[in-house]
C-alpha atoms as a PDB file:
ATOM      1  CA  UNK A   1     -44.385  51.177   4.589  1.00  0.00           C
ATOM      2  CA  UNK A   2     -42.758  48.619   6.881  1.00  0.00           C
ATOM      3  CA  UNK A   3     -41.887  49.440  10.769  1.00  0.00           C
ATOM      4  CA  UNK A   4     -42.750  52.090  13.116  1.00  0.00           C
ATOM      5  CA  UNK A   5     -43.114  55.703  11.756  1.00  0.00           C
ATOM      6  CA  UNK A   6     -40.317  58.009  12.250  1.00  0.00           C
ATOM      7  CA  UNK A   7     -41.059  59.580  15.570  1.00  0.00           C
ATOM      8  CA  UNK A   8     -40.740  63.171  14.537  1.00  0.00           C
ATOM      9  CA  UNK A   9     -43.924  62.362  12.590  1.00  0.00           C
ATOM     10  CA  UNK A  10     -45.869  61.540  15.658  1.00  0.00           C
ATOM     11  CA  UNK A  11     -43.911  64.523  17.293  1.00  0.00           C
ATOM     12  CA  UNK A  12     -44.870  66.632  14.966  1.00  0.00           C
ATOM     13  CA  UNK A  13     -48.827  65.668  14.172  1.00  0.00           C
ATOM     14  CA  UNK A  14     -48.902  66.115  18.461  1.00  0.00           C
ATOM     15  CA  UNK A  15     -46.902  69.676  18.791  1.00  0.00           C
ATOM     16  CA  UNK A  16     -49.451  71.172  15.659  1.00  0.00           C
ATOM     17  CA  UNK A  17     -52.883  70.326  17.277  1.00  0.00           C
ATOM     18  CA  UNK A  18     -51.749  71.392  20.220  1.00  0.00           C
ATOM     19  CA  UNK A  19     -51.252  74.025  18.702  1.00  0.00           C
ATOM     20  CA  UNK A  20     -53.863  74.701  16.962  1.00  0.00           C
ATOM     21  CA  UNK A  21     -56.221  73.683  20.353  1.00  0.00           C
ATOM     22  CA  UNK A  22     -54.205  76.744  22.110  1.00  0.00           C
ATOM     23  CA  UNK A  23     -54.918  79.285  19.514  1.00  0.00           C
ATOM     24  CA  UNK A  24     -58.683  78.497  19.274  1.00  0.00           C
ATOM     25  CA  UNK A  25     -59.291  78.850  22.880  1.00  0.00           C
ATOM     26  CA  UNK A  26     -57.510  82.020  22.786  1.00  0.00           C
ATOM     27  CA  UNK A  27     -60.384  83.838  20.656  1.00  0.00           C
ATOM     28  CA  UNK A  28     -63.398  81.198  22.171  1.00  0.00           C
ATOM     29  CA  UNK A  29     -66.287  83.046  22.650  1.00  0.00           C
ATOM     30  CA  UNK A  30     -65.053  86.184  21.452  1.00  0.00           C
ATOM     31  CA  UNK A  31     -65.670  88.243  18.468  1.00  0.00           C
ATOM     32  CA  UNK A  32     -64.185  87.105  15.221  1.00  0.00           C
ATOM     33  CA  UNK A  33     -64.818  86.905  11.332  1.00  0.00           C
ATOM     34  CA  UNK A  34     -67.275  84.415  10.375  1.00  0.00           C
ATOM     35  CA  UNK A  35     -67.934  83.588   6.760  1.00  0.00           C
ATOM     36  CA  UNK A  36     -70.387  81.127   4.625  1.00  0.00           C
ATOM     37  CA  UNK A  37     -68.080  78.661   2.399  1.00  0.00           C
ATOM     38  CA  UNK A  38     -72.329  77.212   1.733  1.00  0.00           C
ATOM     39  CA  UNK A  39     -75.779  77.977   3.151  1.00  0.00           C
ATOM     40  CA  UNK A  40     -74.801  76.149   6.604  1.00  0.00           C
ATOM     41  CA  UNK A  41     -71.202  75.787   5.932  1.00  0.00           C
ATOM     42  CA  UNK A  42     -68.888  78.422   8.183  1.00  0.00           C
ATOM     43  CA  UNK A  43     -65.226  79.518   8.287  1.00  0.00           C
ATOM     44  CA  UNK A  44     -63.796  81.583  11.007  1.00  0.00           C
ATOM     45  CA  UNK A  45     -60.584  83.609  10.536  1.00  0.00           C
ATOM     46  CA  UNK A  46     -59.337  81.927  13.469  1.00  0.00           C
ATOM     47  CA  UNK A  47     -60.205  78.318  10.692  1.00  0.00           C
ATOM     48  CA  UNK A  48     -57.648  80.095   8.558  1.00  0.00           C
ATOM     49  CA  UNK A  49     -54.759  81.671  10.877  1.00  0.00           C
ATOM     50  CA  UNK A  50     -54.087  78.049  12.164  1.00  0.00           C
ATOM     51  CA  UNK A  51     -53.893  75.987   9.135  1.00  0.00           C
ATOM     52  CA  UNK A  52     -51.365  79.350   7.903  1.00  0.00           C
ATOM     53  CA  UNK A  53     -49.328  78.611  10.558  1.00  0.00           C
ATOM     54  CA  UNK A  54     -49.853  75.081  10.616  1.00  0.00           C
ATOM     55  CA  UNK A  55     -48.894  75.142   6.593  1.00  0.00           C
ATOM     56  CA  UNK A  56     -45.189  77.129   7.553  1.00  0.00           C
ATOM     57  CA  UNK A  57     -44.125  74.930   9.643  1.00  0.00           C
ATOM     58  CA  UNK A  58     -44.740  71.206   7.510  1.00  0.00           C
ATOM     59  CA  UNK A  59     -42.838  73.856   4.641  1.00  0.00           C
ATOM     60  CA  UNK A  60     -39.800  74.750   7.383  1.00  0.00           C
ATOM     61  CA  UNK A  61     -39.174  70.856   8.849  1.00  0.00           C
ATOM     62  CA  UNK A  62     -40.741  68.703   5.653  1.00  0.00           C
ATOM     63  CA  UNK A  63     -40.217  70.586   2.343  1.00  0.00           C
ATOM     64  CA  UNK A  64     -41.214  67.712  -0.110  1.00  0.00           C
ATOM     65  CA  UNK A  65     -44.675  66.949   1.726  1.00  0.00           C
ATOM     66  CA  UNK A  66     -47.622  68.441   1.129  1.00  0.00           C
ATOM     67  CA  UNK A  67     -50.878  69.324   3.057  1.00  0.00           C
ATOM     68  CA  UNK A  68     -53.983  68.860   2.374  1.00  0.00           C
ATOM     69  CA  UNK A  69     -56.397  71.166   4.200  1.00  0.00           C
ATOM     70  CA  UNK A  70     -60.098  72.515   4.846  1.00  0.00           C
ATOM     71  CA  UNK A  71     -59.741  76.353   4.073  1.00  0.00           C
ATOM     72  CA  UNK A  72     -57.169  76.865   1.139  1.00  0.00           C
ATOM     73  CA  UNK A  73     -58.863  75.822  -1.553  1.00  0.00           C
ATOM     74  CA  UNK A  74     -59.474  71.949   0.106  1.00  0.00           C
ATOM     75  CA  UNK A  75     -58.418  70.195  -2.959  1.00  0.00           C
ATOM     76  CA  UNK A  76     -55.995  67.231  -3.731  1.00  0.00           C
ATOM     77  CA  UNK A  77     -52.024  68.639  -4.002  1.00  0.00           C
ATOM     78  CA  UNK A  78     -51.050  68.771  -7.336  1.00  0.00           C
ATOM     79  CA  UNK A  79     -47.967  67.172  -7.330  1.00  0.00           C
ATOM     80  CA  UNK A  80     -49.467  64.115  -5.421  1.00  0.00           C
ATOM     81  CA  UNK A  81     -46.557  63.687  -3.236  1.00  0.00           C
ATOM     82  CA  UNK A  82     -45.726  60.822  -1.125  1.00  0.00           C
ATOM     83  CA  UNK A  83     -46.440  62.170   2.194  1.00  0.00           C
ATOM     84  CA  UNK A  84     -49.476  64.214   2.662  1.00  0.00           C
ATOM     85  CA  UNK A  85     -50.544  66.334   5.541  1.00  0.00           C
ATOM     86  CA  UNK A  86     -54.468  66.245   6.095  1.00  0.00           C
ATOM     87  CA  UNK A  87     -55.093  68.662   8.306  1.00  0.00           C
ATOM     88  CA  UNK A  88     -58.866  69.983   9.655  1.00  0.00           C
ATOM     89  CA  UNK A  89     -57.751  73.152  12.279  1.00  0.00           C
ATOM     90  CA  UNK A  90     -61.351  73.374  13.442  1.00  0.00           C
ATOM     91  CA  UNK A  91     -62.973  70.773  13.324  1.00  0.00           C
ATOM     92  CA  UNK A  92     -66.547  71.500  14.429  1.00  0.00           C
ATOM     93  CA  UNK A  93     -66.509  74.933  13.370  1.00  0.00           C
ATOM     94  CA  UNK A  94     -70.247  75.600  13.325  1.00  0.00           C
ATOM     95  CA  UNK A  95     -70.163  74.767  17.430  1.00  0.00           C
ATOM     96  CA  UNK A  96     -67.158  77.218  17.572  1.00  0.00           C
ATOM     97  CA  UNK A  97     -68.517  79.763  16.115  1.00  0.00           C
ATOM     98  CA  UNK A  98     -71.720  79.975  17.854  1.00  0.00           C
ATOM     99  CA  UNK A  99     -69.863  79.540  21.349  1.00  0.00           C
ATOM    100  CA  UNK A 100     -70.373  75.782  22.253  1.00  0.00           C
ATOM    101  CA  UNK A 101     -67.417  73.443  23.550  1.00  0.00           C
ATOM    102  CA  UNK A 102     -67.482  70.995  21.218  1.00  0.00           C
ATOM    103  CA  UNK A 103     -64.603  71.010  18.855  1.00  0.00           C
ATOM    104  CA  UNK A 104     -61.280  69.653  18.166  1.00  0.00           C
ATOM    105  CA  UNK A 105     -58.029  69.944  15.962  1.00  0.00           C
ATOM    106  CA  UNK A 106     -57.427  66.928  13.750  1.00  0.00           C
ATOM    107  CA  UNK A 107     -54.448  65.592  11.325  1.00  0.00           C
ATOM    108  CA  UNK A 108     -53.136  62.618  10.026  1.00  0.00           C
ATOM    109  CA  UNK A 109     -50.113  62.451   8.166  1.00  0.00           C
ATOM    110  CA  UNK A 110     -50.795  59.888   5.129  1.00  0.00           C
ATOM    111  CA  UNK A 111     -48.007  58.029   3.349  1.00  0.00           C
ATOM    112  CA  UNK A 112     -49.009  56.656  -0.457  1.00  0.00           C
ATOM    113  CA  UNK A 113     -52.494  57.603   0.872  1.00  0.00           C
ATOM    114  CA  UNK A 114     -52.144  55.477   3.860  1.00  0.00           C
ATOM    115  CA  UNK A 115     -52.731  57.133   7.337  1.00  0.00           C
ATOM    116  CA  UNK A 116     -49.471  56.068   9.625  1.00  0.00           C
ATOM    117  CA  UNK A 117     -49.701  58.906  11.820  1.00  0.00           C
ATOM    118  CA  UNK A 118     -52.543  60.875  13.788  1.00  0.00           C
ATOM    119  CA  UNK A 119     -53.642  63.627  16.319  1.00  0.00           C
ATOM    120  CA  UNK A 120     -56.821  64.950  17.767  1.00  0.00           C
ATOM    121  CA  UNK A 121     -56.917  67.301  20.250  1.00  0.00           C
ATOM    122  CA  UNK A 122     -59.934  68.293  22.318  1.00  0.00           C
ATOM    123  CA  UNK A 123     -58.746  71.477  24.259  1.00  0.00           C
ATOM    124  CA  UNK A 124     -61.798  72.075  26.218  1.00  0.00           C
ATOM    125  CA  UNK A 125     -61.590  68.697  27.774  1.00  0.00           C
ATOM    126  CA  UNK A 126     -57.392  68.875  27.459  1.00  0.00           C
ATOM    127  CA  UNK A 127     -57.664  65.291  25.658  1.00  0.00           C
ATOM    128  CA  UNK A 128     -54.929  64.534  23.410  1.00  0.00           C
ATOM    129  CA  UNK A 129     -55.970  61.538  21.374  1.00  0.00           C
ATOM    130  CA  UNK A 130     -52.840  59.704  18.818  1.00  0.00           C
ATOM    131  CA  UNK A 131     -52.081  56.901  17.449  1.00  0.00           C
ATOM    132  CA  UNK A 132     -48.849  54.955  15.075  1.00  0.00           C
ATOM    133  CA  UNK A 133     -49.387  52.651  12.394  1.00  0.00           C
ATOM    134  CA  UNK A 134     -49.297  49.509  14.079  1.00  0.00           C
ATOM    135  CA  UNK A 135     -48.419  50.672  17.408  1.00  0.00           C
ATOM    136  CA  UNK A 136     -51.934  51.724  19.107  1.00  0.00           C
ATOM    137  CA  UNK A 137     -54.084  54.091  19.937  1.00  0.00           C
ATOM    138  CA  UNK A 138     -53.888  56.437  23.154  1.00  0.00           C
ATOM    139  CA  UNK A 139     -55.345  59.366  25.103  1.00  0.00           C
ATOM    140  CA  UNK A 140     -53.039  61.433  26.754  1.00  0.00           C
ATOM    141  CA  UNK A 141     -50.685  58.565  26.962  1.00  0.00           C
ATOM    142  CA  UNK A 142     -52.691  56.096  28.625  1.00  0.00           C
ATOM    143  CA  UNK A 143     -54.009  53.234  25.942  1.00  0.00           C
ATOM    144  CA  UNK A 144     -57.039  53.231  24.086  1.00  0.00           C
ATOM    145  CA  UNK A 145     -59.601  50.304  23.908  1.00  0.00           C
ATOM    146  CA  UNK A 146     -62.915  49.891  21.913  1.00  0.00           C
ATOM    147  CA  UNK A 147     -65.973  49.323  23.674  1.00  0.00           C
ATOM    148  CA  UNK A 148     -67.237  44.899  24.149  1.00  0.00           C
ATOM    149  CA  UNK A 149     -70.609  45.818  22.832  1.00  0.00           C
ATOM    150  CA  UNK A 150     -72.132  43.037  20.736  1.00  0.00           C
ATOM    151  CA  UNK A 151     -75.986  44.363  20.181  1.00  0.00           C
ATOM    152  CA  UNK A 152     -77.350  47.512  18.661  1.00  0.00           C
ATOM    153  CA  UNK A 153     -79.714  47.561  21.626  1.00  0.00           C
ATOM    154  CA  UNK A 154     -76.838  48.018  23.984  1.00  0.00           C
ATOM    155  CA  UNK A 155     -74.466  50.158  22.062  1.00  0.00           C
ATOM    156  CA  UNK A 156     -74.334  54.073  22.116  1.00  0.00           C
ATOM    157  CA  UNK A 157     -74.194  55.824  18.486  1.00  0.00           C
ATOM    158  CA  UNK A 158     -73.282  58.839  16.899  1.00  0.00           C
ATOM    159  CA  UNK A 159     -74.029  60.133  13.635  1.00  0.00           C
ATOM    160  CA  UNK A 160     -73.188  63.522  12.055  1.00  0.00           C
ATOM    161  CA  UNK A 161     -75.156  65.597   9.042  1.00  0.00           C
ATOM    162  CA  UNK A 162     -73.563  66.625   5.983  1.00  0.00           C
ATOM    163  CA  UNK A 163     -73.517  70.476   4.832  1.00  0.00           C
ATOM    164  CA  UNK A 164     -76.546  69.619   2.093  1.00  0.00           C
ATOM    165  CA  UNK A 165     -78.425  68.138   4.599  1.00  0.00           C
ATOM    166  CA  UNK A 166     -81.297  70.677   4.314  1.00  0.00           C
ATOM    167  CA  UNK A 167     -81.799  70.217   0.446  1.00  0.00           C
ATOM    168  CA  UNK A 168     -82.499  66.494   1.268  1.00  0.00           C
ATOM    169  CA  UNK A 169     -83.217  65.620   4.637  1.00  0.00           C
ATOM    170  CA  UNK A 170     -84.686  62.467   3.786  1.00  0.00           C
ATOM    171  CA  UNK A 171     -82.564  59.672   3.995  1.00  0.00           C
ATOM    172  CA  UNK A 172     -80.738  61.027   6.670  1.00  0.00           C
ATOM    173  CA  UNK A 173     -83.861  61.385   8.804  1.00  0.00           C
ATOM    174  CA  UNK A 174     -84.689  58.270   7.710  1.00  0.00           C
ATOM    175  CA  UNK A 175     -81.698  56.126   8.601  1.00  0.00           C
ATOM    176  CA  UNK A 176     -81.292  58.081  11.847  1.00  0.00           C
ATOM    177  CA  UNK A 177     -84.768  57.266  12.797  1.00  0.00           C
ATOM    178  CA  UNK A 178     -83.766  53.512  11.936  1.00  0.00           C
ATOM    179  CA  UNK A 179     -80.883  53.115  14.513  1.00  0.00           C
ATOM    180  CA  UNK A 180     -82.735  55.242  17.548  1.00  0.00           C
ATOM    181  CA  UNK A 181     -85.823  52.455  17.053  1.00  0.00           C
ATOM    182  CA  UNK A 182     -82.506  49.779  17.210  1.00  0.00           C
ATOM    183  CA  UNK A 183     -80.122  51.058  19.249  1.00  0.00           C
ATOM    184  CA  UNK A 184     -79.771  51.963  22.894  1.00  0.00           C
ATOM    185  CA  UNK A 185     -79.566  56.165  22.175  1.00  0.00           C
ATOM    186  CA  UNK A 186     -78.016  58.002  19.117  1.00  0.00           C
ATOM    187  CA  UNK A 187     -76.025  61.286  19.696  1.00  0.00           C
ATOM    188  CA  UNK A 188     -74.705  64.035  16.995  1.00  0.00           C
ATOM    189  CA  UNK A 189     -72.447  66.060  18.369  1.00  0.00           C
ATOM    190  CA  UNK A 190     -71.105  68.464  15.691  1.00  0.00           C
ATOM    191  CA  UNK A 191     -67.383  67.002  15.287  1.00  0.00           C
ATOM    192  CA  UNK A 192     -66.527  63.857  13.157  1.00  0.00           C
ATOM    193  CA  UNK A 193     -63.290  63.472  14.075  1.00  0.00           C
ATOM    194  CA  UNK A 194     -64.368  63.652  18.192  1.00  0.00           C
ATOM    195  CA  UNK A 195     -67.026  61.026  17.107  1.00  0.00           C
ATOM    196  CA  UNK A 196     -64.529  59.057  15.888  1.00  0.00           C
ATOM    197  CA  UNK A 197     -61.977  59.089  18.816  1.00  0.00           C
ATOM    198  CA  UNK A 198     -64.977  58.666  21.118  1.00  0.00           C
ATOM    199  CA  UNK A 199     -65.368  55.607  19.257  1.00  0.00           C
ATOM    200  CA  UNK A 200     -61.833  54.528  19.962  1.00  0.00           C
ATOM    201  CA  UNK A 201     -62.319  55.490  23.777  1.00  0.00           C
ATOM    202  CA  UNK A 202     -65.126  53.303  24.067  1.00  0.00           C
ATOM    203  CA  UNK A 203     -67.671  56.256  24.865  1.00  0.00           C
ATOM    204  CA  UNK A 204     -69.546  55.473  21.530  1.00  0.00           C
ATOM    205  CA  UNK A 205     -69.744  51.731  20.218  1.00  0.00           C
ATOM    206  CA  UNK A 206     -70.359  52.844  16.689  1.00  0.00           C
ATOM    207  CA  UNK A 207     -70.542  56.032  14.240  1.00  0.00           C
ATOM    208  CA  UNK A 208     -71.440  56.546  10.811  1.00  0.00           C
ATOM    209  CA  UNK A 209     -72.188  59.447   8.439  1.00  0.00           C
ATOM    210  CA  UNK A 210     -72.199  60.505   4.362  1.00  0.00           C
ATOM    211  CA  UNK A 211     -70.751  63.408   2.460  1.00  0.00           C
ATOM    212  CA  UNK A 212     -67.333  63.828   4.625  1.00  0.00           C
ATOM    213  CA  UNK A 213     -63.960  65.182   3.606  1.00  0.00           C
ATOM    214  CA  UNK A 214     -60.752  63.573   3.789  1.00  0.00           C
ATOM    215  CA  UNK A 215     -59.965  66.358   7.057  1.00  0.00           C
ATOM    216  CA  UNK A 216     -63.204  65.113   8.904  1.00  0.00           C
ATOM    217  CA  UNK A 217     -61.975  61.200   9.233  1.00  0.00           C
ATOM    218  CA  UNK A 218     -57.950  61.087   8.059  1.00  0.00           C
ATOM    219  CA  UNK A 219     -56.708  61.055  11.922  1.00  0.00           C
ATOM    220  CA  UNK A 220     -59.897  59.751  13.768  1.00  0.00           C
ATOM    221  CA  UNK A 221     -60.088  56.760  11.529  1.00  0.00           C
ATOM    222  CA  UNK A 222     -56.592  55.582  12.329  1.00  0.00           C
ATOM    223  CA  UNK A 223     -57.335  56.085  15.871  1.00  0.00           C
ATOM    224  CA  UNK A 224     -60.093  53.986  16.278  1.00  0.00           C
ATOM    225  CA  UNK A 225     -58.393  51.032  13.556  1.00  0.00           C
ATOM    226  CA  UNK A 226     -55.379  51.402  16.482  1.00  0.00           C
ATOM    227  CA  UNK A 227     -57.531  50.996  19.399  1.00  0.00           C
ATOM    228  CA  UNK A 228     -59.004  47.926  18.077  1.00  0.00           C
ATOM    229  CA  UNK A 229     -62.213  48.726  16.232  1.00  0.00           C
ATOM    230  CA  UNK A 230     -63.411  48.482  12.815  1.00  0.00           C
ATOM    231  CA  UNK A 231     -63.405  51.201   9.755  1.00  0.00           C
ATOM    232  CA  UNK A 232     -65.140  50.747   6.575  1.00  0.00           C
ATOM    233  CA  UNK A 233     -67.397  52.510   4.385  1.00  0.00           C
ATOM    234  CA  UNK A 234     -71.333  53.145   4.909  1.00  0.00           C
ATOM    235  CA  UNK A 235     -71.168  50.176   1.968  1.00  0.00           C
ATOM    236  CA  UNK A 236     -68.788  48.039   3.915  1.00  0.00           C
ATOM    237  CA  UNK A 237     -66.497  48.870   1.384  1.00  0.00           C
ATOM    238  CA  UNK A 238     -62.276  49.329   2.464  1.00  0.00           C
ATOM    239  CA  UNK A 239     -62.076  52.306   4.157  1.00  0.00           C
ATOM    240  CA  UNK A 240     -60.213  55.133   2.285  1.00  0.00           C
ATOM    241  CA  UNK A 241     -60.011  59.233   3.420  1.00  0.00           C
ATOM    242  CA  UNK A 242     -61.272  60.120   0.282  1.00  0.00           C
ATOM    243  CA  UNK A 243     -64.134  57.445  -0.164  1.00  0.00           C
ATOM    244  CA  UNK A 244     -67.062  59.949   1.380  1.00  0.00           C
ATOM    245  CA  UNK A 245     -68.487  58.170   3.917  1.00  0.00           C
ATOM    246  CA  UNK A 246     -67.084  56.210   6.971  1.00  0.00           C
ATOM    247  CA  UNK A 247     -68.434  53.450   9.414  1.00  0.00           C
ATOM    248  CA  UNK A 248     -66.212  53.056  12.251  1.00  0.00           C
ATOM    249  CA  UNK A 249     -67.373  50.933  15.349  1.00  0.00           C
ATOM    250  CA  UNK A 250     -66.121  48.507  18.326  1.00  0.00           C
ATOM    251  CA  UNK A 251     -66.347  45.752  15.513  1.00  0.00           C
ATOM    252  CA  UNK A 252     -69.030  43.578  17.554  1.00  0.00           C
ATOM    253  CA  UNK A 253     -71.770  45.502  16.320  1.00  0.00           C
ATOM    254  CA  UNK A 254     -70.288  46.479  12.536  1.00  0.00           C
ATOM    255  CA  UNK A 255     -72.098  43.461  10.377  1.00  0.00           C
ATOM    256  CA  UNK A 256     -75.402  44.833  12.314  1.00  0.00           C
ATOM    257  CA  UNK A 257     -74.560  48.325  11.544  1.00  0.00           C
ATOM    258  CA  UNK A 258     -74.469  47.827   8.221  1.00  0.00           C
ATOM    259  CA  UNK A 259     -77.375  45.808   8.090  1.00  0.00           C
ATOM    260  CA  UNK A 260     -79.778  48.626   9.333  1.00  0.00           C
ATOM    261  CA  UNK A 261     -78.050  50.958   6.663  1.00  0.00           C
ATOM    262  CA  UNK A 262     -78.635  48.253   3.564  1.00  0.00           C
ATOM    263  CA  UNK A 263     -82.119  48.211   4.696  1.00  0.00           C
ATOM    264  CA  UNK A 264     -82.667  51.883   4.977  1.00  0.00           C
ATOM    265  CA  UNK A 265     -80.674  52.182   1.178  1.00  0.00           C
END
């Protein structure tokens, strides 16, 4: 796809997790439906109302794209259209749910299964993060940058844990405990695709984790590519939503990041 998206794309990605943000602060720490999808794995009806809505209206202004979303049924469309919504309307439910601030909106819109579009929005902290194929990366309008770290030892990271996590801890443990003995301090906050804009905004110098969905990473991996930094897989491997894992980072400290997770295997 050559040129700048079509601005209504943009427009649009912007106007749903806004949304979305709205509605989920409207029912924060109040009493709601909460159900397993696995042993750790929650869905609020609040989860499902917004990607509903957020379903109606690609159907009312886009009738040949398609969305691919967390809570109805989460696999690929079946017509494998051109342009494809991926949409997460909570993501960090499991924070939501049990009351803590730490959660976001995210959706890219993906073209031939290329991101050119994206929008995260943060609405306890009101932060609006987007980003264009090709045009850059920015937080409530004002431009977004990647961090100048070149070192582990001076670089902040973030990690997340997949929902299997407790039926083997191991290797996470174990490559967790390899970057806290490398880098300055790791964090795991509960949201991949804040990790990932955090990335972008130079609060975190790097971030990787396993097991993700093409929700968790579609719009947080385009924003950190536009501000600058570096997206691959925990191999090193191209980057690609539906890969599994992601490691996005400033790119000084990406050949270093991936040489701590080679050695860990």
């Amino acid at each position: 796809m050559s040129g700048a998206p079509d601005p209504q794309y943009l427009a649009t990605a912007i106007e749903a997790v806004v949304r979305a943000g709205d509605a989920q602060m409207a029912r924060f720490g109040s009493d709601m439906r909460i159900e397993k999808k696995g042993a750790i794995d929650l869905v609020t009806e609040i989860d499902i109302a917004i990607e509903r809505e957020f379903r109606d209206m690609i159907a009312a202004r886009f009738p040949d794209h398609d969305v691919l979303g967390e809570e109805f049924g989460g696999g690929e469309p079946a017509r494998s259209p051109r342009y494809c919504w991926v949409f997460d309307p909570i993501d960090g439910t499991t924070n939501y749910a049990h009351g803590l601030p730490i959660f976001c909106a995210s959706l890219a819109l993906e073209v031939d299964g290329e991101p050119i579009v994206a929008a995260v929005y943060d609405p306890n902290r009101k932060e609006l993060f987007s980003a264009e194929r090709g045009q850059g990366a920015r937080l409530n309008g004002r431009v977004l940058r990647v961090s100048a770290a070149e070192s582990l030892i001076d670089s902040l990271l973030v990690t997340g844990f997949h929902y299997d996590v407790h039926k083997d801890p191991g290797t996470v443990i174990d490559m967790f405990a390899a970057f806290i003995a490398r880098a300055r301090a790791v964090r795991r906050l509960g949201s991949a695709a804040l990790d990932l804009c955090y990335v972008a905004a130079g609060r975190f110098d790097g971030f990787w984790e396993r097991q993700l969905q093409p929700w968790d990473v579609a719009g947080g991996a385009l924003i950190v590519a536009e501000a600058g930094g570096r997206v691959t897989t925990m191999t090193g491997d191209p980057y690609g939503s539906r890969k599994g894992s992601v490691l996005a980072t400033n790119g000084g400290i990406h050949e270093a990041m991936l040489d701590v997770i080679r050695g860990v295997g």
